[in-house]
C-alpha atoms as a PDB file:
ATOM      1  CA  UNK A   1       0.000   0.000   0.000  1.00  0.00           C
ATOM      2  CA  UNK A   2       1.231   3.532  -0.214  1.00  0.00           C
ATOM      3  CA  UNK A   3       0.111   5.882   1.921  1.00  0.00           C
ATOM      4  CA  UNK A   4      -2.428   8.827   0.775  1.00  0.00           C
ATOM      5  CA  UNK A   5      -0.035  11.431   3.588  1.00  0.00           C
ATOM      6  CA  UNK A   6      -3.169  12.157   4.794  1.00  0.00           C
ATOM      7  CA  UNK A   7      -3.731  10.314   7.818  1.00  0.00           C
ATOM      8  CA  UNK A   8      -7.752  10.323   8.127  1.00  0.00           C
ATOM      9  CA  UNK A   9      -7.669   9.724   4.571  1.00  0.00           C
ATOM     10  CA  UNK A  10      -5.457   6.500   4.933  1.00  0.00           C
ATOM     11  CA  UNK A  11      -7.645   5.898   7.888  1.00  0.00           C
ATOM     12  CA  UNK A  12     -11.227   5.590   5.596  1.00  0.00           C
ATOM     13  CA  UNK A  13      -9.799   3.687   2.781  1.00  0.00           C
ATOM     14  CA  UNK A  14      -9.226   0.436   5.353  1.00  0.00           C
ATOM     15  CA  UNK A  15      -5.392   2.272   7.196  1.00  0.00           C
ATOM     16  CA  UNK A  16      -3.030   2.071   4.697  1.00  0.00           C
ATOM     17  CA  UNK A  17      -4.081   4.220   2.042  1.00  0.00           C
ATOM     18  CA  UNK A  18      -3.728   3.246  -1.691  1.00  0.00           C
ATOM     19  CA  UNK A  19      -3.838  -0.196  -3.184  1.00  0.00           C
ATOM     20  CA  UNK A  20      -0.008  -0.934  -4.549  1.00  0.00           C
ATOM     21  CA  UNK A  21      -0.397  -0.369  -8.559  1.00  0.00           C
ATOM     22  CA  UNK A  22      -3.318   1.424  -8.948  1.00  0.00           C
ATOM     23  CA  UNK A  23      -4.853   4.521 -10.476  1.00  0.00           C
ATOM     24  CA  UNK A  24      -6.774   7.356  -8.564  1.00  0.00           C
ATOM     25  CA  UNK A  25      -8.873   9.807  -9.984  1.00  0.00           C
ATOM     26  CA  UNK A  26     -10.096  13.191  -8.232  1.00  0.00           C
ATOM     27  CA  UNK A  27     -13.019  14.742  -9.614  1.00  0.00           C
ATOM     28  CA  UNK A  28     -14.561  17.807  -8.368  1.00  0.00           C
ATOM     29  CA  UNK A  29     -14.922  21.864  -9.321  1.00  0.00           C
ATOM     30  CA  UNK A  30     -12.149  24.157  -9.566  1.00  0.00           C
ATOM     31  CA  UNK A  31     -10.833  25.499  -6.437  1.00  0.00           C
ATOM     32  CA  UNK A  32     -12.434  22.690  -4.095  1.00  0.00           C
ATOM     33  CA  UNK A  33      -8.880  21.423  -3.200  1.00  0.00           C
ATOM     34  CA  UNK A  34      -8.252  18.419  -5.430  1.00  0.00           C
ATOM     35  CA  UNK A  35      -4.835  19.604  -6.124  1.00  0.00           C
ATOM     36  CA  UNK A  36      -3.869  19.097  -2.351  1.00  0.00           C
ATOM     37  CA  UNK A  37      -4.566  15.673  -2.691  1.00  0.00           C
ATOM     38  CA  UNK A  38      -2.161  15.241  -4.965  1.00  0.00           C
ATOM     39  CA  UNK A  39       1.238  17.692  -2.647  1.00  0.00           C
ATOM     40  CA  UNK A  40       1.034  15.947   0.350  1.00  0.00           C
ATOM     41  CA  UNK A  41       0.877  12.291  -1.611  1.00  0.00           C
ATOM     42  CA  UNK A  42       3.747  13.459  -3.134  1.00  0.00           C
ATOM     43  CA  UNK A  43       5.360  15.075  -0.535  1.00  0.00           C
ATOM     44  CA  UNK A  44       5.276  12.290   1.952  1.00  0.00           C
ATOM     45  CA  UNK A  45       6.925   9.764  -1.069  1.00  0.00           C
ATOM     46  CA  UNK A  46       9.477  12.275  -1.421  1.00  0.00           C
ATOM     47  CA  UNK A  47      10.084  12.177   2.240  1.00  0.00           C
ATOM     48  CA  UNK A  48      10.433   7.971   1.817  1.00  0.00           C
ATOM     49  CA  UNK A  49      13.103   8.307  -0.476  1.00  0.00           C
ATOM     50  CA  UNK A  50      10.422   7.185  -3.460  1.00  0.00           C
ATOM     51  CA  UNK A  51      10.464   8.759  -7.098  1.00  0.00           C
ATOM     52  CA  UNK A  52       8.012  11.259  -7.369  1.00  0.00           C
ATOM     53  CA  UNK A  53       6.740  12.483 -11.038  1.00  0.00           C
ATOM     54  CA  UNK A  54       4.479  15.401 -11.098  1.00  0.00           C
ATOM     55  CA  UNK A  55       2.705  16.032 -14.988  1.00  0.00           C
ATOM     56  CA  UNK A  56       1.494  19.458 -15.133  1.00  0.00           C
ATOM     57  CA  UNK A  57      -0.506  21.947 -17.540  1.00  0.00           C
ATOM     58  CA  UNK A  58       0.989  24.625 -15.486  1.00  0.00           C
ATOM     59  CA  UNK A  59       4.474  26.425 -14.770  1.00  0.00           C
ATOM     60  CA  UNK A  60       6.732  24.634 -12.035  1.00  0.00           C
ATOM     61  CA  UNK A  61       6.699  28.154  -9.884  1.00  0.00           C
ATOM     62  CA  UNK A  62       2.625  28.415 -10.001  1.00  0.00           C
ATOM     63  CA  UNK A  63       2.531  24.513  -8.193  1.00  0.00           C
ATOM     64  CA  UNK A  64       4.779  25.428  -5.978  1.00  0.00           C
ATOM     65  CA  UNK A  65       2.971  28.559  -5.041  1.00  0.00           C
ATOM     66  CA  UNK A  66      -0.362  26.601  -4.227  1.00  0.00           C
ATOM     67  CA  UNK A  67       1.130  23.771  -2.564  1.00  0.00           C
ATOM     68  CA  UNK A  68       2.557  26.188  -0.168  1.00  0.00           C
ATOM     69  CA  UNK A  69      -0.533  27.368   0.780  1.00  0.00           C
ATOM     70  CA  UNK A  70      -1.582  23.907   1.982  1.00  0.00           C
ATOM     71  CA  UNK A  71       1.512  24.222   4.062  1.00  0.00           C
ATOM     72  CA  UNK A  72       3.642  21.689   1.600  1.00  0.00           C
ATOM     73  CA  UNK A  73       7.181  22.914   0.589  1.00  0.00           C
ATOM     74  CA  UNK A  74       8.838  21.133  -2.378  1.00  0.00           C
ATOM     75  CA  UNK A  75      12.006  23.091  -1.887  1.00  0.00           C
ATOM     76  CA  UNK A  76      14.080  20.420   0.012  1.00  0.00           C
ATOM     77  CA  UNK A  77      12.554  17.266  -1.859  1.00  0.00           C
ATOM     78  CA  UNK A  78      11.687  18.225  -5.490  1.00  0.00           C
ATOM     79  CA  UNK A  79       9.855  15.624  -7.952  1.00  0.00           C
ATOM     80  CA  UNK A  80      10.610  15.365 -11.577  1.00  0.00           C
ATOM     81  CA  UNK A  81       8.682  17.526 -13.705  1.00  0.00           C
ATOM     82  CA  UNK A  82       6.912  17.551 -16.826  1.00  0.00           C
ATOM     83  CA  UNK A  83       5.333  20.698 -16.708  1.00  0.00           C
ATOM     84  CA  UNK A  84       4.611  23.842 -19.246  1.00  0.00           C
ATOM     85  CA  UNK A  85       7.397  26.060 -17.912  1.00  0.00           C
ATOM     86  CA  UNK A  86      10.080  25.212 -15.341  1.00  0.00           C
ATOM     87  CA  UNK A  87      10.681  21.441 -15.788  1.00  0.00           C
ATOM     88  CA  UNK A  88      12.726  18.783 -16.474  1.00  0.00           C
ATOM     89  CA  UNK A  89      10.959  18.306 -19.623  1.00  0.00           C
ATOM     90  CA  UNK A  90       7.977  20.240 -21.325  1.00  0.00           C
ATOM     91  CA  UNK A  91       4.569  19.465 -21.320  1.00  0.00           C
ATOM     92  CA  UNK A  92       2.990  20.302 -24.669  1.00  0.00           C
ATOM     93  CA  UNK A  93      -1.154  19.261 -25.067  1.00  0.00           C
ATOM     94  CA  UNK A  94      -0.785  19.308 -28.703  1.00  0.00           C
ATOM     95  CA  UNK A  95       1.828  16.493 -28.639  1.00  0.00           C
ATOM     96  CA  UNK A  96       0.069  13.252 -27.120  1.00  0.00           C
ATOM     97  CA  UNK A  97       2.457  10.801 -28.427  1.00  0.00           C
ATOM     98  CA  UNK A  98       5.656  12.745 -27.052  1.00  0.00           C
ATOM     99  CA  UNK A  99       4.153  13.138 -23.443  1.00  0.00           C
ATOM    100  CA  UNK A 100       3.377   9.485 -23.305  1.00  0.00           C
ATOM    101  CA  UNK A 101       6.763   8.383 -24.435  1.00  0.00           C
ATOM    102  CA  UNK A 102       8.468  11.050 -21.681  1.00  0.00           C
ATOM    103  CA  UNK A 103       6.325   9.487 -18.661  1.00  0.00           C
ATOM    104  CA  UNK A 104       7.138   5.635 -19.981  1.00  0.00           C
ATOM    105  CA  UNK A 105      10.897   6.631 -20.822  1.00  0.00           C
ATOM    106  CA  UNK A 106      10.628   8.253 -17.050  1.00  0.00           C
ATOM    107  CA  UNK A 107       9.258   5.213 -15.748  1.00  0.00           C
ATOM    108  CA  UNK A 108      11.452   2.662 -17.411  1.00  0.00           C
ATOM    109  CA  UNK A 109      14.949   4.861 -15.774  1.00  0.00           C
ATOM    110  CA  UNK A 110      13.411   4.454 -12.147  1.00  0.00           C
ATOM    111  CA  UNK A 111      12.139   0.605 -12.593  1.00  0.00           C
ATOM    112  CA  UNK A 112      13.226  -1.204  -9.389  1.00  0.00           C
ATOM    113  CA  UNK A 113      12.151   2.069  -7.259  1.00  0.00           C
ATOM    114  CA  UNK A 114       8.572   3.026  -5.505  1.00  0.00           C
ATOM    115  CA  UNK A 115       6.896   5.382  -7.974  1.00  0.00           C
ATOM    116  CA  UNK A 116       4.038   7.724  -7.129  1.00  0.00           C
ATOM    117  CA  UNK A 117       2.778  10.078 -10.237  1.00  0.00           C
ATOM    118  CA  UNK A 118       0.537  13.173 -10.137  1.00  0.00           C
ATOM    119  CA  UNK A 119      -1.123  13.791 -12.879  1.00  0.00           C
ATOM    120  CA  UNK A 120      -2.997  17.617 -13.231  1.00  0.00           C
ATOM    121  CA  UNK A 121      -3.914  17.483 -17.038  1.00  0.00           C
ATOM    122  CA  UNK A 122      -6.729  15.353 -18.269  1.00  0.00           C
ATOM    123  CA  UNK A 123      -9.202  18.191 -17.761  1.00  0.00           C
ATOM    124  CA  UNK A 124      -7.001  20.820 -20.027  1.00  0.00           C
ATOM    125  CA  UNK A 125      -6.683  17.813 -23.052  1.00  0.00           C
ATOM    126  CA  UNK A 126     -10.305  16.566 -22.893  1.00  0.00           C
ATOM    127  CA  UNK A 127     -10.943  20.505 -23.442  1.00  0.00           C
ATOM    128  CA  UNK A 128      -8.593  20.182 -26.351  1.00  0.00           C
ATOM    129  CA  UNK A 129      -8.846  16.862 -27.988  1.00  0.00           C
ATOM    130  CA  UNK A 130     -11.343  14.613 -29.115  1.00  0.00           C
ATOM    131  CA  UNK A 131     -12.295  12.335 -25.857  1.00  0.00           C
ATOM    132  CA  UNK A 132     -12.213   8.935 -27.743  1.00  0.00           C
ATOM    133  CA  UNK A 133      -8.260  10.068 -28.576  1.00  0.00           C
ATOM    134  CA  UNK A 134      -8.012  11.287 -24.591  1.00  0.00           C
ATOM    135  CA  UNK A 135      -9.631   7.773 -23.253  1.00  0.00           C
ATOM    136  CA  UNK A 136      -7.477   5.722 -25.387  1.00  0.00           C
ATOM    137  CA  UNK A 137      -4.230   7.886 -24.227  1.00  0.00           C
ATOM    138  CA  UNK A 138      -5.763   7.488 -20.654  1.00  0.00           C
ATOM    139  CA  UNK A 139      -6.359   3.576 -21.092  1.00  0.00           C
ATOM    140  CA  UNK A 140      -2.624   2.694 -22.705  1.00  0.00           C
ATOM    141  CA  UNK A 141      -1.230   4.838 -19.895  1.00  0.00           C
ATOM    142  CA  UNK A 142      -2.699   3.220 -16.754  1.00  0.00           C
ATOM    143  CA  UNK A 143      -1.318  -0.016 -18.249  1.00  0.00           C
ATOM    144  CA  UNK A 144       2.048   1.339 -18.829  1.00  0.00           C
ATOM    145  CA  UNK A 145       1.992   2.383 -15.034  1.00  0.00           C
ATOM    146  CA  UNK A 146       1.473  -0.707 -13.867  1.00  0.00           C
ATOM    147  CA  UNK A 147       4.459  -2.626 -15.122  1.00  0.00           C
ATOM    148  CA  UNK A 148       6.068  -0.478 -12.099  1.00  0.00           C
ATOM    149  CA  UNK A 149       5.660  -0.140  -8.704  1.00  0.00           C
ATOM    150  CA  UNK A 150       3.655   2.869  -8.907  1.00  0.00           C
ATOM    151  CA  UNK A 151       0.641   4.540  -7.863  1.00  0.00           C
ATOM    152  CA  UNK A 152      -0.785   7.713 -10.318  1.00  0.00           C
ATOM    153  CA  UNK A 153      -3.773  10.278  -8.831  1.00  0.00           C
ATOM    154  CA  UNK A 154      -5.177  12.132 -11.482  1.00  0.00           C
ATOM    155  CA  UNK A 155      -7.651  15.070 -11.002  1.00  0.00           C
ATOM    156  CA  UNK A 156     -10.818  15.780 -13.500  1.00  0.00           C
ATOM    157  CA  UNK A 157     -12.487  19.174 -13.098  1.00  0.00           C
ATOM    158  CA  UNK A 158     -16.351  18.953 -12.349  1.00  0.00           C
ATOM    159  CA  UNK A 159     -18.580  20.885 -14.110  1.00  0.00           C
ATOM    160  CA  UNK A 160     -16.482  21.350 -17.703  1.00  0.00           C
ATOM    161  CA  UNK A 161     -17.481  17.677 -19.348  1.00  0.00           C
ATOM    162  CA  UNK A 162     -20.416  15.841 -20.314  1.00  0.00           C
ATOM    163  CA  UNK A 163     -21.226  13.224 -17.961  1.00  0.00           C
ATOM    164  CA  UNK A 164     -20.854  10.127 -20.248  1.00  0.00           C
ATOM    165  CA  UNK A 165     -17.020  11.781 -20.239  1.00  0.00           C
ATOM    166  CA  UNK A 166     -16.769  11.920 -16.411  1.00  0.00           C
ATOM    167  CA  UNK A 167     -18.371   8.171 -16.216  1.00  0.00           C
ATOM    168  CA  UNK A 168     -16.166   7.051 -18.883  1.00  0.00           C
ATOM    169  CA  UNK A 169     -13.084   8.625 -17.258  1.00  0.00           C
ATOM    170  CA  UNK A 170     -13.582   7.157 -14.219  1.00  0.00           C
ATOM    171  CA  UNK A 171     -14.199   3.973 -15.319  1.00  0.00           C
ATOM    172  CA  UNK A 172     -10.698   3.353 -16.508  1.00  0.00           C
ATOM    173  CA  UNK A 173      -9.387   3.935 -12.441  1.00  0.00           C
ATOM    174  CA  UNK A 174      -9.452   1.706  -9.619  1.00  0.00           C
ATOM    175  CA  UNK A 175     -10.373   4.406  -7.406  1.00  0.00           C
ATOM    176  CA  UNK A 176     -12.470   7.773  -7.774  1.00  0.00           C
ATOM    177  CA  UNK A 177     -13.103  10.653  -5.095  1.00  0.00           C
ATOM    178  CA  UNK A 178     -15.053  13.057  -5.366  1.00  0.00           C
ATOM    179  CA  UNK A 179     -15.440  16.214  -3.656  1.00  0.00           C
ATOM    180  CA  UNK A 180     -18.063  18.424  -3.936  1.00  0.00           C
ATOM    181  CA  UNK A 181     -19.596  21.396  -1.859  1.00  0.00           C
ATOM    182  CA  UNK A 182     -23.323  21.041  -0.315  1.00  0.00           C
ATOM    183  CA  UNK A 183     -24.951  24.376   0.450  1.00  0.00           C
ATOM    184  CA  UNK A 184     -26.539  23.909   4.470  1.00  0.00           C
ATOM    185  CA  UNK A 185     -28.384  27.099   5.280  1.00  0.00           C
ATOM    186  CA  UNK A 186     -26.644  30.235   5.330  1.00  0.00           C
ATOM    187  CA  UNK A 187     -23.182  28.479   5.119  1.00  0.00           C
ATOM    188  CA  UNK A 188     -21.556  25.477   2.808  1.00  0.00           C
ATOM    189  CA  UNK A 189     -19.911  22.070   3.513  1.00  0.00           C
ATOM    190  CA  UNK A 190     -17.054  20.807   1.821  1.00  0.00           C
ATOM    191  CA  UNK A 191     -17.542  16.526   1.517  1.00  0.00           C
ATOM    192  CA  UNK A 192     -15.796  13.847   0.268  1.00  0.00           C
ATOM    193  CA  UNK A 193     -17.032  10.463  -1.323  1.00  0.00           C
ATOM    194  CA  UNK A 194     -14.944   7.200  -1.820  1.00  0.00           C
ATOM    195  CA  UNK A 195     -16.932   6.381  -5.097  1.00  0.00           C
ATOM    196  CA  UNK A 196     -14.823   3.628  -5.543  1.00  0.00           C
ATOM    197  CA  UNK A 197     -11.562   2.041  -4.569  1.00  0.00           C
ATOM    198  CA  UNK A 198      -9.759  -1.597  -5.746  1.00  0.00           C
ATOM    199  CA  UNK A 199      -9.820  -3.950  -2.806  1.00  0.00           C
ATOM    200  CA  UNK A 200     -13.112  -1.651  -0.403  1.00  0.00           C
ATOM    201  CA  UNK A 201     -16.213  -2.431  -0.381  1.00  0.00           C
ATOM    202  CA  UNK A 202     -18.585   0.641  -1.470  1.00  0.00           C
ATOM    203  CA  UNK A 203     -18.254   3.760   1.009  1.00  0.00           C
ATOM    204  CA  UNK A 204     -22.163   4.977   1.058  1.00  0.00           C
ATOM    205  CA  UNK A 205     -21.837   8.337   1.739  1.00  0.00           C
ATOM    206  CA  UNK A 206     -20.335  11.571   2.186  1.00  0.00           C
ATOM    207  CA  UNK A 207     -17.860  12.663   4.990  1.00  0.00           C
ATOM    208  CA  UNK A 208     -16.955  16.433   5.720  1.00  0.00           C
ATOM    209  CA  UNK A 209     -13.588  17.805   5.247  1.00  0.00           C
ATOM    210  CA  UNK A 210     -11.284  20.769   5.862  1.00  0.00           C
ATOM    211  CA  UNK A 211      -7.744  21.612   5.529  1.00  0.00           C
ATOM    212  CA  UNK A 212      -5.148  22.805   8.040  1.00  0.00           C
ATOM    213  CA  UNK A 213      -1.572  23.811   7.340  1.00  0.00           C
ATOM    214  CA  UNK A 214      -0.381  20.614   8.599  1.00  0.00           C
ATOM    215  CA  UNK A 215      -2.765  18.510   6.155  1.00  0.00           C
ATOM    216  CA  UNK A 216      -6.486  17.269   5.650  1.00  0.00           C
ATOM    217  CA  UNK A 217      -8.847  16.877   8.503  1.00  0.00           C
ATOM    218  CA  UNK A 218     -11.787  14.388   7.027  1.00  0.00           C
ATOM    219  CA  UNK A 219     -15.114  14.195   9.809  1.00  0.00           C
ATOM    220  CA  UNK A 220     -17.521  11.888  10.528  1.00  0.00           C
ATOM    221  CA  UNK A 221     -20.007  11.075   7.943  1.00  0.00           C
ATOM    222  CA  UNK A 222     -22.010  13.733   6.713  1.00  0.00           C
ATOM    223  CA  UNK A 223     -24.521  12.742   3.856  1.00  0.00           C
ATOM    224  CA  UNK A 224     -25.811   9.809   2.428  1.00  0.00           C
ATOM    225  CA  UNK A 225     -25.962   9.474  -1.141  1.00  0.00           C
END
């Protein structure tokens, strides 16, 4: 298993956090905080000594700037890039074929080693690019991950696809979250649902959730589905 570095969050997906070669996906609307799943998994692999490969539509300098408000700081452990400004190599959206070869050429120089991947760009190519070319790109490259010893979490922005995208999205991953934000009065709640995850039975429900500077606080259960 490798740990989510979010302790309640290891705590509701059984204590250890995610299944050893699997595939995550975060959905949810921008701004809700998907992003931070993805720094402090990273941060705490970095920490372990594992190889940590962060895919990016933006600069380097604009991820670091928003993991540090979640109180991460990738100055002392730094992943491996591929971003659109500021990495080891250069993400460009209109070149499918060359990103996928970077990530497996990545992959195949670390083989031996723990992996963990972030991946912050399905939402900008599906916006882009034809979805049937996006879920066969998505499809070839969960497989590729799993020759290693890796773990990728993806994010999907809520609200800019057709549902039959979303659906079809996340059935390619072993696991989906999904955060959302439920209006309650005068005031709104941030919640969290384990739609699915390899190896758990269904989670039936939403649980509240809040972030500190120190990391993700997830409450008891909050709405049923």
């Amino acid at each position: 298993m490798a740990s989510s570095g979010i302790p309640d969050l290891d705590k509701l997906l059984g204590g250890d956090g995610y299944p050893d070669r699997s595939s995550v996906l975060v959905t949810g609307a921008p701004g809700i905080g998907k992003e931070a799943l993805g720094y402090w998994f990273v941060s705490l692999g970095l920490s372990q000594g594992d190889f940590c490969l962060y895919v990016t539509r933006l600069a380097t300098q604009d991820v670091l700037r928003d993991a540090n408000g979640f109180g991460v700081d990738f100055r002392k452990h730094v992943p491996f890039w591929i971003a659109q400004e500021g990495g080891e190599l250069k993400y460009d959206y209109r070149d499918l074929a060359g990103l996928s070869f970077s990530i497996k050429d990545v992959l195949k120089k670390q083989a031996g080693r723990r992996i963990r991947i972030v991946a912050d760009v399905f939402s900008s190519l599906l916006s882009l690019t034809p979805p049937e070319t996006i879920y066969k790109f998505v499809t070839q490259l969960l497989v590729d991950v799993k020759h290693y010893d890796a773990v990728i979490l993806a994010t999907l922005e809520d609200g800019m696809h057709q549902q039959q995208v979303v659906t079809t999205m996340q059935s390619n991953f072993d696991g989906v979250f999904e955060m959302r934000v439920y209006e309650e009065g005068m005031s709104y709640v941030p919640v969290l649902r384990v739609r699915k995850m390899l190896g758990l039975p269904p989670l039936p429900g939403y649980f509240s959730y809040s972030f500190t500077r120190t990391g993700m606080e997830i409450g008891a259960y909050a709405k049923r589905v």
